[in-house]
Protein backbone atom coordinates (compact mmCIF):
# COMPACT_ATOMS: atom_id res chain seq x y z
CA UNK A 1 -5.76 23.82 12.58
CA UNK A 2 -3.01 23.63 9.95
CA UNK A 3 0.60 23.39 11.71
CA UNK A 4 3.63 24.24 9.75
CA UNK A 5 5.72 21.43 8.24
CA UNK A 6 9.32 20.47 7.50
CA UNK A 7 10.48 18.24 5.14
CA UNK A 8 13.48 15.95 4.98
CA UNK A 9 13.80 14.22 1.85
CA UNK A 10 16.22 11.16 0.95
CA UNK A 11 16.56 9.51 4.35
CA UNK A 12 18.37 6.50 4.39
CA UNK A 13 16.75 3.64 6.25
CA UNK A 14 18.60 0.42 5.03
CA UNK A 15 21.28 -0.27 2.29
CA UNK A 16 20.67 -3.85 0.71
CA UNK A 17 23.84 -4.74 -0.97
CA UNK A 18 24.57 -1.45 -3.06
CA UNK A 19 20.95 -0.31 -2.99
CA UNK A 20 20.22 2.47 -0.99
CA UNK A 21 16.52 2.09 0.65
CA UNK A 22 15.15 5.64 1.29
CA UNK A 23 12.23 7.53 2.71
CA UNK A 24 11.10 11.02 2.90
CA UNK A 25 9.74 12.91 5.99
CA UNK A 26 7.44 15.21 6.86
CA UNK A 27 6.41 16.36 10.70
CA UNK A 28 5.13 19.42 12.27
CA UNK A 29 7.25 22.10 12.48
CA UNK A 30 8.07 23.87 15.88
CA UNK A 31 5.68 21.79 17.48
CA UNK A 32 7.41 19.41 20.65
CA UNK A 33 5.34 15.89 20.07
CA UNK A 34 5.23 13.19 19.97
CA UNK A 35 3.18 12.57 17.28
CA UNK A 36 1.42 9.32 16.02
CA UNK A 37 3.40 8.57 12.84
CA UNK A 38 1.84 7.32 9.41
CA UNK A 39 3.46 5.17 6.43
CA UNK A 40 2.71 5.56 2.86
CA UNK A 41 3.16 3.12 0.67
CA UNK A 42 3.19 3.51 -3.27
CA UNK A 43 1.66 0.99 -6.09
CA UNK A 44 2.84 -0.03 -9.23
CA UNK A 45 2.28 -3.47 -9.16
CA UNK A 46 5.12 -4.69 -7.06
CA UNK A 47 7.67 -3.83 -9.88
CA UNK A 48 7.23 0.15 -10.30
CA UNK A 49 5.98 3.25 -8.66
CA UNK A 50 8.04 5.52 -6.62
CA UNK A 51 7.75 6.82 -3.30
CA UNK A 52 8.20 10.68 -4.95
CA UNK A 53 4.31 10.78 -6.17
CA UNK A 54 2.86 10.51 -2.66
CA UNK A 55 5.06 13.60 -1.54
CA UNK A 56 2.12 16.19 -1.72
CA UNK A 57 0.25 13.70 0.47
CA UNK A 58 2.53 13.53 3.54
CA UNK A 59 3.03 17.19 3.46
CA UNK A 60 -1.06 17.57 3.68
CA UNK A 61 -1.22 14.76 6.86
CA UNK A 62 1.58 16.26 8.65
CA UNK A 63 0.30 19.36 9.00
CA UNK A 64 -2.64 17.86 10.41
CA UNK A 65 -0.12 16.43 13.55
CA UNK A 66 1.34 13.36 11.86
CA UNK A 67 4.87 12.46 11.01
CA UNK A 68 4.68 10.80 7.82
CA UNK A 69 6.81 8.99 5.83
CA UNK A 70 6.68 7.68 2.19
CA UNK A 71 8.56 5.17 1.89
CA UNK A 72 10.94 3.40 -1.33
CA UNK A 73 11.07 -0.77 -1.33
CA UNK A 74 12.80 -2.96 -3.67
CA UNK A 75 10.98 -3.59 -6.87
CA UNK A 76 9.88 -7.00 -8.48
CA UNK A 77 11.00 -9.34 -10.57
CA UNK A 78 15.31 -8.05 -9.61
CA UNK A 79 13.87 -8.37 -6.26
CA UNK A 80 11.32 -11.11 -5.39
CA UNK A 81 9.07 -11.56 -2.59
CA UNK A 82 9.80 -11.06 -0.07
CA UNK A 83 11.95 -8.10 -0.62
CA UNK A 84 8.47 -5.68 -0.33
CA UNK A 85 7.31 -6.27 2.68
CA UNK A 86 11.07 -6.75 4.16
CA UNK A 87 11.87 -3.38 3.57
CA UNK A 88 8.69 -1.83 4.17
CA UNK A 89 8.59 -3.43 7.50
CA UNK A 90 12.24 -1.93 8.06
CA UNK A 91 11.08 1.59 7.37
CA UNK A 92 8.66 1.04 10.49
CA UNK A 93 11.03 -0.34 12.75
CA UNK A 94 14.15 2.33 11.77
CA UNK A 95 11.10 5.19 12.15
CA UNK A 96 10.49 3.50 15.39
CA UNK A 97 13.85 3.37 16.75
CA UNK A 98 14.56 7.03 15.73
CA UNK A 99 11.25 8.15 17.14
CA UNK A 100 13.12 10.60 19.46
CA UNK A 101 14.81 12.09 17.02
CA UNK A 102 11.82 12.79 14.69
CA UNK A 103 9.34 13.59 17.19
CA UNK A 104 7.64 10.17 17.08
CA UNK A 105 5.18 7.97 19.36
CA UNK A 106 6.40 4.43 18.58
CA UNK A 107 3.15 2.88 20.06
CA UNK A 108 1.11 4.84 17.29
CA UNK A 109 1.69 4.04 13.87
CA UNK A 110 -0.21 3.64 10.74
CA UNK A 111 0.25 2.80 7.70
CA UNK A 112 -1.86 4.01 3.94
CA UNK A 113 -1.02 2.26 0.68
CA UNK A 114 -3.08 2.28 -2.88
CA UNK A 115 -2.78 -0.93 -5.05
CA UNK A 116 0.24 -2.83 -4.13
CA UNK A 117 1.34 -0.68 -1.84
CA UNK A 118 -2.48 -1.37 0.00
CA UNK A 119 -1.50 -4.91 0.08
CA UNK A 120 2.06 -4.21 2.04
CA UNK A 121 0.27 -2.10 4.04
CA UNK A 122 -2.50 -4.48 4.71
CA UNK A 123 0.48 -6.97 5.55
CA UNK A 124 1.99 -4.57 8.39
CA UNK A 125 -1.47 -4.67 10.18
CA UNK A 126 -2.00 -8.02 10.71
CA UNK A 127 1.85 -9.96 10.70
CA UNK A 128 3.73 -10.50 13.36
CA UNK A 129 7.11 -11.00 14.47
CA UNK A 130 6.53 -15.07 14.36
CA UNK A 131 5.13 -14.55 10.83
CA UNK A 132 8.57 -13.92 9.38
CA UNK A 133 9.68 -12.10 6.35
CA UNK A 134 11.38 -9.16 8.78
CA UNK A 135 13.99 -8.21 7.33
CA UNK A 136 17.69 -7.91 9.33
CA UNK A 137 17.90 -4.21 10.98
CA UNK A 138 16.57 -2.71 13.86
CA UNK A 139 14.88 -5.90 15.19
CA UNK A 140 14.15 -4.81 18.95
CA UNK A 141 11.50 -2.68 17.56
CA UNK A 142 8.25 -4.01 16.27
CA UNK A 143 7.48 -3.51 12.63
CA UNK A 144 3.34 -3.59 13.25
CA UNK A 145 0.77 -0.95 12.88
CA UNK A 146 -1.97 0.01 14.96
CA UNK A 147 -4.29 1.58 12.05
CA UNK A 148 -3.97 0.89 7.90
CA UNK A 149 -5.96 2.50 5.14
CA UNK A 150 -5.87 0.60 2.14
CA UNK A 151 -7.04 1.58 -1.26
CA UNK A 152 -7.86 -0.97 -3.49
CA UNK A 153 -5.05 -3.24 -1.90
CA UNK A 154 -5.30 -7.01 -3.21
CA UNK A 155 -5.85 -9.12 0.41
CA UNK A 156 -6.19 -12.94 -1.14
CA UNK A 157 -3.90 -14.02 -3.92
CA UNK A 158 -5.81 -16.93 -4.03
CA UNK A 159 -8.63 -14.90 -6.10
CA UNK A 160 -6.28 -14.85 -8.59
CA UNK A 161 -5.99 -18.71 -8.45
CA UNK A 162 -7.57 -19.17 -12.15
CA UNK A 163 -6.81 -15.77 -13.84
CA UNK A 164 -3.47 -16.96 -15.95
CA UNK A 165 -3.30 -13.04 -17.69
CA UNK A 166 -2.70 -11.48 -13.90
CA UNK A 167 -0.25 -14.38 -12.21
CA UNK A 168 1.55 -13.50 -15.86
CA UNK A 169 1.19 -9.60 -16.00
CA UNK A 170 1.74 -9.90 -11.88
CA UNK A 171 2.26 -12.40 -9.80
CA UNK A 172 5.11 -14.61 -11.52
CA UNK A 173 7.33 -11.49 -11.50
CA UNK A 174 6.83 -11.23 -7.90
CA UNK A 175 6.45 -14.58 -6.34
CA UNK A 176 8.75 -16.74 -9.29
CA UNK A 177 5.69 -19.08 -9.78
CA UNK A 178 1.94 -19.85 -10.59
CA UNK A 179 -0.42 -20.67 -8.38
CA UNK A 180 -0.03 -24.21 -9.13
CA UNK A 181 3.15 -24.59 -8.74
CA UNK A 182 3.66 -22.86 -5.51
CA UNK A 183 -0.16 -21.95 -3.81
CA UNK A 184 1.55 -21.87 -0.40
CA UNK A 185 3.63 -18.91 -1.61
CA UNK A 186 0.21 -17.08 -3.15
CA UNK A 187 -0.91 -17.83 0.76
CA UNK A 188 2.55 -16.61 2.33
CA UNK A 189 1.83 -13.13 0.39
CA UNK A 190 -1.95 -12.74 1.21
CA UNK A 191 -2.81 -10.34 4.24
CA UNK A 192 -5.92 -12.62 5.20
CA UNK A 193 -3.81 -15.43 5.71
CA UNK A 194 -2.56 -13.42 8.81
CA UNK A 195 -5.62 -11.83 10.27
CA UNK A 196 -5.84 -12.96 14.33
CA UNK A 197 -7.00 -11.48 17.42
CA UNK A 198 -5.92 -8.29 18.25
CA UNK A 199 -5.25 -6.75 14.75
CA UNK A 200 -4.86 -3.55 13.59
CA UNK A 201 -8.03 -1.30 12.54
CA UNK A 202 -8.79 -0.91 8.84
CA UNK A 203 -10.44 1.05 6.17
CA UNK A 204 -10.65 0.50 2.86
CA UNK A 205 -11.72 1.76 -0.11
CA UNK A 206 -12.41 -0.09 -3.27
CA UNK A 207 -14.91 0.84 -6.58
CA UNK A 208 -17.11 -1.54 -7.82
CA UNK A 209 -15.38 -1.35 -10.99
CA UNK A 210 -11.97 -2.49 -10.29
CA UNK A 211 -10.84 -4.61 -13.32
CA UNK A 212 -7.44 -5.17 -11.54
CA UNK A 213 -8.63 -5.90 -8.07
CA UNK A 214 -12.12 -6.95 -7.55
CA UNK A 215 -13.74 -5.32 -4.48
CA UNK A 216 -14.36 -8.75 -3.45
CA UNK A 217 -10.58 -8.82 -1.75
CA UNK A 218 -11.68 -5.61 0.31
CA UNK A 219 -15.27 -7.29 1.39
CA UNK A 220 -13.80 -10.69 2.28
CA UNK A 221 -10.65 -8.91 4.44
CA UNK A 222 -12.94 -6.93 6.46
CA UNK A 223 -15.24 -9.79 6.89
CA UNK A 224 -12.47 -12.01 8.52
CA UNK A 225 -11.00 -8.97 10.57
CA UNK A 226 -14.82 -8.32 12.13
CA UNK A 227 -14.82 -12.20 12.79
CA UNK A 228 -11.86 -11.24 14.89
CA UNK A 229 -13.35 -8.57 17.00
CA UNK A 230 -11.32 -5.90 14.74
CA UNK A 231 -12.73 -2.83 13.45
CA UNK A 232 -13.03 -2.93 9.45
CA UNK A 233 -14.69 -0.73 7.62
CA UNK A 234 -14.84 -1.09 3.66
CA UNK A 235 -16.09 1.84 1.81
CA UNK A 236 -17.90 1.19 -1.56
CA UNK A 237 -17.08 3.77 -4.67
CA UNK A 238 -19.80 3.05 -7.09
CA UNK A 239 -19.10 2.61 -10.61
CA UNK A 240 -15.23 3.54 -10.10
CA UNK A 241 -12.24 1.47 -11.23
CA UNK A 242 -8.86 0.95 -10.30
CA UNK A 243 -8.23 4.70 -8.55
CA UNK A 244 -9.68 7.55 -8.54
CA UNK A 245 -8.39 11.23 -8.58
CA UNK A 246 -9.85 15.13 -8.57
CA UNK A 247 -12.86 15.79 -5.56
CA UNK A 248 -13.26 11.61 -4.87
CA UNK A 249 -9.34 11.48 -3.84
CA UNK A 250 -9.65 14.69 -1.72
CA UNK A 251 -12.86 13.46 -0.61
CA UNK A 252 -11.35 9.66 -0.07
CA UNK A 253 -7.79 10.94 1.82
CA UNK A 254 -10.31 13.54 4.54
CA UNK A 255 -12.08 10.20 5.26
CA UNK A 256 -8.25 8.36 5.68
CA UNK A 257 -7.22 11.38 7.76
CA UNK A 258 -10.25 11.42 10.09
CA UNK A 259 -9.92 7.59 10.71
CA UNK A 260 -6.05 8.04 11.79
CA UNK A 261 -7.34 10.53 13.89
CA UNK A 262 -9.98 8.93 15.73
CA UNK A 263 -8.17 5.30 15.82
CA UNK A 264 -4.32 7.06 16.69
CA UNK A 265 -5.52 10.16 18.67
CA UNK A 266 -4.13 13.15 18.80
């Protein structure tokens, strides 16, 4: 069953200096909760993208019994790592401690990125509070996620290590440095780096065709999360590239919703 939605738009979660951080919300309308609450975070290659063009999609999950958020971050290179992953860990924790108010179970959270935003999201499942790179507000609440989906999501940005046209086109701009210079820092910002015991559940999706992001980041991060005892399950879009739209995304976002259900309950 479909349940009626409403929508709150513009919702300040953070001001950093005179930059307003934002999200918009949509939940279940009429209905008591709580719900489990899902996080989605845009691409654009850490330095564009806006939190506006995954509207449509938190609409669709919430009436499906989620409060969902998509969420704004600070953008790459006027903001360097790790202003991402800072903020987007912020939105968790100020969705956590205002989970009365918006009809939210704090202990059920997920979290559903595509490119870049794959990779933050991929960072929310498996860091924890020791890790670092929190952020300043709201800091009683936890900023980790019990379920991620991540679409094409880079997970090692040691891959990268030799390709001098992406740490140019992408990686300089966000980390200040090459590989070389600074490989710690390409390990700081890599979700595998973090992957322990008691993780969060993943799916991914990747094609086989991904010029940007070789399915080889999804394999190997679902590889190390199994070694863990997590559940990871990568699935394979053959002969597609970086993102996919028309019957494949509907198709692709049923498979996210079902997982969210069976991994968050309703």
């Amino acid at each position: 069953p479909r349940h009626a939605v409403v929508v709150e738009n513009d919702i300040t979660f953070a001001k950093v200096g005179d930059q307003e951080l934002q999200l918009d919300l949509a939940r279940p309308k009429d209905l008591p909760g709580p719900f489990p609450a899902l996080v989605f975070i845009h691409g654009g290659g850490w330095r564009a993208g806006s939190r506006h063009h995954l509207r449509p999609q938190i609409k669709d999950f919430a009436a499906h019994g989620f409060v969902c958020a998509t969420v704004s971050y600070r953008l790459a290179p006027q903001h360097p790592w790790p202003c991402q992953i800072e903020d987007c860990k912020t939105a968790v924790r100020f969705l956590k401690a205002n989970a009365a108010k918006y009809h939210i179970d704090p202990k059920r959270f997920g979290a559903i990125g595509y490119s870049a935003g794959g990779h933050l999201s991929c960072l929310l499942g498996v860091m924890d509070k020791q890790d670092g790179l929190e952020g300043k507000e709201y800091l009683d609440q936890s900023s980790k996620v019990q379920a991620v989906v991540s679409f094409f999501g880079p997970t090692d940005f040691s891959l990268y290590a030799k390709d001098e046209s992406a740490q140019k086109s992408f990686f300089i701009p966000l980390l200040g440095a090459s590989f070389q210079e600074k490989p710690e820092l390409y390990r700081q910002a890599s979700p595998i780096a973090y992957v322990r015991k008691n993780t969060a559940s993943f799916l991914f999706f990747h094609g086989t065709r991904d010029p940007l992001v070789p399915i080889e980041h999804s394999h190997r991060m679902a590889a190390k999360l199994k070694e863990m005892d997590s559940k990871a399950e990568v699935y394979v879009l053959e002969n597609y590239g970086h993102g996919w739209g028309g019957e494949k995304l509907q198709e692709t976002l049923a498979k996210s919703l079902k997982f969210f259900k069976e991994t968050l309950g309703q």
